[in-house]
Protein backbone atom coordinates (compact mmCIF):
# COMPACT_ATOMS: atom_id res chain seq x y z
CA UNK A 1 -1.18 -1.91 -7.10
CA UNK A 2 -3.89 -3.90 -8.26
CA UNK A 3 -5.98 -6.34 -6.29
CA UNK A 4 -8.50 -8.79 -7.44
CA UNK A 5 -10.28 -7.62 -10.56
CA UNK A 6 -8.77 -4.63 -11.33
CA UNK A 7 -10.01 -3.03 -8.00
CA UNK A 8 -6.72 -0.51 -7.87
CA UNK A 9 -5.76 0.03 -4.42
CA UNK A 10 -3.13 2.25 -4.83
CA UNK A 11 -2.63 4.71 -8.07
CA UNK A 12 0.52 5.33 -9.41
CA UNK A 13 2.58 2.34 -7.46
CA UNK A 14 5.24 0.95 -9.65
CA UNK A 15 7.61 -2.34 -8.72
CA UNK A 16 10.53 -1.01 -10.60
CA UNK A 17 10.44 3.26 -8.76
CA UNK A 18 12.88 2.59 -6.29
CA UNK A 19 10.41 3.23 -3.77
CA UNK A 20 8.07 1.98 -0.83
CA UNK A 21 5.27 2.78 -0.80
CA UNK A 22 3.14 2.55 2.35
CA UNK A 23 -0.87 2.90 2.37
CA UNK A 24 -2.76 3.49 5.42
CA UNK A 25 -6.11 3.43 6.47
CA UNK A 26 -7.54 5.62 9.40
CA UNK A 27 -10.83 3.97 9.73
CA UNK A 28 -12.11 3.81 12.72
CA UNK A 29 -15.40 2.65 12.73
CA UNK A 30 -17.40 0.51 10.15
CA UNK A 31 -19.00 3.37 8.28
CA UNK A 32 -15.52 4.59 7.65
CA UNK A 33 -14.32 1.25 6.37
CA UNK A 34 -17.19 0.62 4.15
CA UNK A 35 -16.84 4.60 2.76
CA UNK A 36 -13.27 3.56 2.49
CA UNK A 37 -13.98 0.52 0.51
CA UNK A 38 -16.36 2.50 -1.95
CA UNK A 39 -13.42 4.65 -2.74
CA UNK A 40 -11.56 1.79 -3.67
CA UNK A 41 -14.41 0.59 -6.15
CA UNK A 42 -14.72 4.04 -7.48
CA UNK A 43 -10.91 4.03 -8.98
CA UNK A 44 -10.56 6.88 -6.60
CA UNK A 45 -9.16 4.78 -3.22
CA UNK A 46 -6.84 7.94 -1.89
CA UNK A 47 -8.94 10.35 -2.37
CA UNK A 48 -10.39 10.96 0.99
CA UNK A 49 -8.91 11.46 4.13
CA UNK A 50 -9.16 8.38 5.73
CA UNK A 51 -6.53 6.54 3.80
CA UNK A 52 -2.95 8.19 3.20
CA UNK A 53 -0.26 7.47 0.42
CA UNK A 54 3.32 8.19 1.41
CA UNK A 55 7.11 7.09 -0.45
CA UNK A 56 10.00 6.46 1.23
CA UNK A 57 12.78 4.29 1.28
CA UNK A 58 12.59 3.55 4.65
CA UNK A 59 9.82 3.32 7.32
CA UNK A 60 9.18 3.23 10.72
CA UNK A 61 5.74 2.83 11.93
CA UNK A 62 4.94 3.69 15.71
CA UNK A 63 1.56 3.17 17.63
CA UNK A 64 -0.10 4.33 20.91
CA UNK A 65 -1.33 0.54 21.33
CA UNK A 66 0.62 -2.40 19.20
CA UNK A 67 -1.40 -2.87 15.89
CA UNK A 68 -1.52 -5.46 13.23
CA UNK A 69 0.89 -4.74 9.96
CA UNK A 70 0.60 -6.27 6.60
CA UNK A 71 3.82 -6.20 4.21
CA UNK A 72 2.84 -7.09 0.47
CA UNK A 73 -0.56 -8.02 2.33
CA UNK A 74 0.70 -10.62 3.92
CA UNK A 75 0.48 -10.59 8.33
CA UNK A 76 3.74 -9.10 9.41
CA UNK A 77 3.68 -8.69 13.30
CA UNK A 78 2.73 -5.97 15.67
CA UNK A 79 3.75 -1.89 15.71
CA UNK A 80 6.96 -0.59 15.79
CA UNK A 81 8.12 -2.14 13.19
CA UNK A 82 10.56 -1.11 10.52
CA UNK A 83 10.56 -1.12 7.38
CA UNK A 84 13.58 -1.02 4.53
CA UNK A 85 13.97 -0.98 0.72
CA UNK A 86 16.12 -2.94 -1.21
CA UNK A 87 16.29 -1.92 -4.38
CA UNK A 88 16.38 -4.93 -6.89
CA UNK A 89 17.10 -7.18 -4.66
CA UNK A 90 13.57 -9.22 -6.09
CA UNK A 91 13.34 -10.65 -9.52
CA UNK A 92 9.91 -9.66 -10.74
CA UNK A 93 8.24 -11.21 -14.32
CA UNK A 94 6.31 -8.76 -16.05
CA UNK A 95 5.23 -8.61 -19.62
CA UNK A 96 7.31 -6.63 -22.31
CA UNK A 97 5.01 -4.49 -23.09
CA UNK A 98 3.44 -3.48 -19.36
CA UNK A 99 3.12 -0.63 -18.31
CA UNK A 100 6.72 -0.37 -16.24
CA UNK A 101 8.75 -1.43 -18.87
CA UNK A 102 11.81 0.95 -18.70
């Protein structure tokens, strides 16, 4: 996934896998967030322990105390929530020769 010049957020996410893919960050404190954040600008935004990449086809995310959730990075609600994925079920435009062409 890429956001806003090319800063890529998540490696290896495709629209087309079949997939959900769910990216979390554990940062708890501002020194965390902004370490977090110069991941991101590195190209390297999962490599450090604070944020976690996981797959699945469906999700259910659970909290001590209710938390704010983004789908697609848009506000979603509160924790629990759940999560499916329905394959196809979105027409999505990309160019012929991108990089997910099957």
């Amino acid at each position: 996934a890429v956001f806003r010049r090319a800063w890529e957020l998540a490696p290896d996410v495709s629209p087309i896998d079949g997939t959900l893919d769910v990216i979390a960050y554990r940062a708890a404190s501002i020194p965390e967030y902004m370490l977090a954040a110069a991941q991101v600008l590195r190209g390297a935004p999962t490599s450090t322990d604070l944020v976690a990449h996981r797959r699945a086809a469906r999700v259910r995310i659970e909290t001590e105390r209710p938390v704010r959730v983004q789908r697609d990075g848009e506000p979603s609600g509160r924790t629990p929530v759940e999560i499916d994925l329905l394959p196809q079920a979105l027409p999505v435009v990309m160019p012929a020769d991108g990089p997910w062409v099957r």
